[in-house]
N, C-alpha and C. Protein backbone atom coordinates (compact mmCIF):
# COMPACT_ATOMS: atom_id res chain seq x y z
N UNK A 1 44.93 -13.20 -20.46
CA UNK A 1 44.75 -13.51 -19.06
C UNK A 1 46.04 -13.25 -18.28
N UNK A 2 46.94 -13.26 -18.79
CA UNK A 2 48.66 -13.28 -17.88
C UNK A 2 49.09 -11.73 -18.07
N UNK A 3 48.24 -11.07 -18.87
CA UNK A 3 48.37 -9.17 -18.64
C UNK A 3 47.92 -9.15 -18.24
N UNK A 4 46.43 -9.45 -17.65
CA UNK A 4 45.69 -9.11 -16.56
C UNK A 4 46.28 -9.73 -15.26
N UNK A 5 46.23 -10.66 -14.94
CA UNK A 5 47.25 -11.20 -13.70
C UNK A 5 48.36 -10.32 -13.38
N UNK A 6 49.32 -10.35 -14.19
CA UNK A 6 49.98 -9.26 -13.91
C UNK A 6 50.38 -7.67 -13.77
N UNK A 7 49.30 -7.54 -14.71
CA UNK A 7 49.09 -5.93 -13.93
C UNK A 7 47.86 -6.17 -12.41
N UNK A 8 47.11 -6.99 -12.04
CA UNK A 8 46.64 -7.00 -11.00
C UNK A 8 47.69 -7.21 -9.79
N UNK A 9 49.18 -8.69 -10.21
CA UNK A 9 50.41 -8.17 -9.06
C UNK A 9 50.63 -7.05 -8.61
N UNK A 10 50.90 -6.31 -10.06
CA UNK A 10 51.54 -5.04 -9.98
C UNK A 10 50.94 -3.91 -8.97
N UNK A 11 49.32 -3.81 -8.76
CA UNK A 11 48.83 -3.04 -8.36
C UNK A 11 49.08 -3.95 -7.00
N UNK A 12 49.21 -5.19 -6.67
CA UNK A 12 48.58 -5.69 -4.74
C UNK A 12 50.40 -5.04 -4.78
N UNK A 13 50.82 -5.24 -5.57
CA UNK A 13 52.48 -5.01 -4.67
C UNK A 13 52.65 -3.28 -4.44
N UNK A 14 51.73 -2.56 -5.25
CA UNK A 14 51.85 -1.15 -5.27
C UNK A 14 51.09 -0.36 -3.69
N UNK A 15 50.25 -1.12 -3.72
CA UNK A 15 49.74 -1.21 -2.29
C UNK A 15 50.72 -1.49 -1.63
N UNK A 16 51.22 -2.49 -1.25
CA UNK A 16 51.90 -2.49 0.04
C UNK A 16 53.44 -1.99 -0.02
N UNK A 17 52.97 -0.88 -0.86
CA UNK A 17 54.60 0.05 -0.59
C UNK A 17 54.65 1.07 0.66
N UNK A 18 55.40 1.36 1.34
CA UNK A 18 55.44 1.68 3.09
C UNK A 18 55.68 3.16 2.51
N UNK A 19 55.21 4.17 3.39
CA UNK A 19 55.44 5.46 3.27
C UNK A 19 55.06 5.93 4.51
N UNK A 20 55.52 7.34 4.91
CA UNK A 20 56.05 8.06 5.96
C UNK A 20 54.66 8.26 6.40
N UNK A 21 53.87 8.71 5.58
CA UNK A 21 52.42 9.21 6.13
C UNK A 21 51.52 8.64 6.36
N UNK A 22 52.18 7.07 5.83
CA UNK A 22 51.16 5.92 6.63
C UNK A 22 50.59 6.22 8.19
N UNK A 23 49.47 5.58 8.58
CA UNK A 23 49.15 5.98 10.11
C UNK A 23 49.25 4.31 10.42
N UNK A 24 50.19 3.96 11.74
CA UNK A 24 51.00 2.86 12.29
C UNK A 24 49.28 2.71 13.19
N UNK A 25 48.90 0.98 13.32
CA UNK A 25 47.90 0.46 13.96
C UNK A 25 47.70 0.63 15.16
N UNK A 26 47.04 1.27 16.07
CA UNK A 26 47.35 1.31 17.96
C UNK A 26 46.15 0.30 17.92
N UNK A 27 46.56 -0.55 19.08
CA UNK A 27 45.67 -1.12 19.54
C UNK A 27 44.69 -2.36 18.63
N UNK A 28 43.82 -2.89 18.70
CA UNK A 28 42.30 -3.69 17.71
C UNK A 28 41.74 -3.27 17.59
N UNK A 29 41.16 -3.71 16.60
CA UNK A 29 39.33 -3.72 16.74
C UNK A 29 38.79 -4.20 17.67
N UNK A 30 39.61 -5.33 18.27
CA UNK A 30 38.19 -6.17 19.77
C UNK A 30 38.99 -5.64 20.77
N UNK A 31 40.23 -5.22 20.41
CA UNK A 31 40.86 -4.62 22.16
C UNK A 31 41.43 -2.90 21.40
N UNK A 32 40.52 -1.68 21.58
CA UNK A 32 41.25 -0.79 21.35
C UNK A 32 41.70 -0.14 22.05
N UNK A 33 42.57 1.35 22.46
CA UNK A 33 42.91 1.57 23.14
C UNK A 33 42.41 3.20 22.81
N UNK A 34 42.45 3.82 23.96
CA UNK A 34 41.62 5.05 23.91
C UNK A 34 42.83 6.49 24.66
N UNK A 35 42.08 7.60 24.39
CA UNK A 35 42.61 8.59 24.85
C UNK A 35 42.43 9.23 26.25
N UNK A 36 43.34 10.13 26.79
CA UNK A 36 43.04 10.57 28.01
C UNK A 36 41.49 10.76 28.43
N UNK A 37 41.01 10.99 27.17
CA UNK A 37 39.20 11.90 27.12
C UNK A 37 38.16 10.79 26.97
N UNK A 38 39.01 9.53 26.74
CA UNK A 38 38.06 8.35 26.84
C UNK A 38 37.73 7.92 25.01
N UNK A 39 37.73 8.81 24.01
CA UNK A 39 37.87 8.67 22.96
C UNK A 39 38.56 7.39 22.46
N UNK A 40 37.86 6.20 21.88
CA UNK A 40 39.02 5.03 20.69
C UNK A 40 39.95 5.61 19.67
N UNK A 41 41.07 5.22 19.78
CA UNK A 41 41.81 5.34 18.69
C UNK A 41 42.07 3.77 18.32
N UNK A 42 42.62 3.77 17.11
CA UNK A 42 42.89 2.41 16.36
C UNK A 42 44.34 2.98 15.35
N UNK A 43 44.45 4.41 15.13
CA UNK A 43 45.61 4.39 14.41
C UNK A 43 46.67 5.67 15.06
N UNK A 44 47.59 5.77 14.70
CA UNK A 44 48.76 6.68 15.53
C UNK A 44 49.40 7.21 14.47
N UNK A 45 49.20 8.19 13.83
CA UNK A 45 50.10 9.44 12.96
C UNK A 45 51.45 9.89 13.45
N UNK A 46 52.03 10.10 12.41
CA UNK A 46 53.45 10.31 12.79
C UNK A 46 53.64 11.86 13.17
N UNK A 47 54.47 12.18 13.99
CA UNK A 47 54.43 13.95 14.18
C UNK A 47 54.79 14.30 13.00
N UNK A 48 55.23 15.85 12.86
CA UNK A 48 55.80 16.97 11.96
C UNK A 48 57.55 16.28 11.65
N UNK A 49 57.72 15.35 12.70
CA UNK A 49 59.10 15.08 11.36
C UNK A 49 59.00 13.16 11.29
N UNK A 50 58.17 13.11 11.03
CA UNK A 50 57.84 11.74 10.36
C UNK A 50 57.83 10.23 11.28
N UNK A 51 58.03 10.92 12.97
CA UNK A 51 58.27 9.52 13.85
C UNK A 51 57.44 9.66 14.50
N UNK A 52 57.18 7.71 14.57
CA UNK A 52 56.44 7.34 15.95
C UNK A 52 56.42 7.15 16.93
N UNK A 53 56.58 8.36 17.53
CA UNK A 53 56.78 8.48 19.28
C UNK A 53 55.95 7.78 20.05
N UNK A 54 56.33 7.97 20.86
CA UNK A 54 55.51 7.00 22.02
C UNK A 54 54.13 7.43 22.26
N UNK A 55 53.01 6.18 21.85
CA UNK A 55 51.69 6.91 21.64
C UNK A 55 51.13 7.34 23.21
N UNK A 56 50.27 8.10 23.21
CA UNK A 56 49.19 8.98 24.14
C UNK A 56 48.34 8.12 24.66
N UNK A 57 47.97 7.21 23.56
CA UNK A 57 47.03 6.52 23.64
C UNK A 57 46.96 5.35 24.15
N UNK A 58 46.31 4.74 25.42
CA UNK A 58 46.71 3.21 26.46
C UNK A 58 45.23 2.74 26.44
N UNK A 59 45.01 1.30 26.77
CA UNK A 59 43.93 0.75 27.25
C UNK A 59 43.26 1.30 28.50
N UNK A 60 44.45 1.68 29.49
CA UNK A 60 43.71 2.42 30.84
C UNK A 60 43.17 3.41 30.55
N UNK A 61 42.90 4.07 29.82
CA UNK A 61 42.26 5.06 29.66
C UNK A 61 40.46 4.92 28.80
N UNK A 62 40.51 3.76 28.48
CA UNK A 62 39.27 3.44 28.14
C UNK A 62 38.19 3.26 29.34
N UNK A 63 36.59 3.48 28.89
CA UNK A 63 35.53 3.63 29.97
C UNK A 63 35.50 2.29 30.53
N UNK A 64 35.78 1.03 29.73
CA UNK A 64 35.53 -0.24 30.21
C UNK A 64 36.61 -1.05 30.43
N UNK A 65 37.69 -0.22 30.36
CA UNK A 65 39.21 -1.07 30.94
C UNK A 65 39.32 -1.58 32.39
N UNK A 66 39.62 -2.75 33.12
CA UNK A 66 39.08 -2.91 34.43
C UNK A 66 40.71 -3.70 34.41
N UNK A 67 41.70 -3.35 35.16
CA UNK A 67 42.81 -3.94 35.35
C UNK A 67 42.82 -4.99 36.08
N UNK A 68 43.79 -5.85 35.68
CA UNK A 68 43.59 -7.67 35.80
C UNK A 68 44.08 -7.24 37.45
């Protein structure tokens, strides 16, 4: 039982190892934020040299965004 436990650590900690090509969260699920074209996004890819620039992607641009 304590090899199994611990190779099951082994794998939740192997998961949450961070890498470059991860895609960084934009926005929720209950509040997402969308593209110029009205399209949801929920995640933001890194460019061709591995950073997360300032996303494209805003709430104003969604069909049902109504500013406070």
């Amino acid at each position: 039982m304590k090899t199994v436990a611990a190779i099951g650590l082994l794998l939740l900690l192997a998961a949450c190892g961070t890498s470059d090509s991860r895609p960084e969260p934009a926005g929720s699920f209950f509040a997402p934020v969308c593209m110029p074209d009205g399209s949801v996004v929920y995640n933001q890819l890194a460019n061709t040299d591995g950073k997360y620039n300032t996303p494209v992607a805003d709430a104003k641009y969604c069909p049902w965004y109504k500013k406070p």
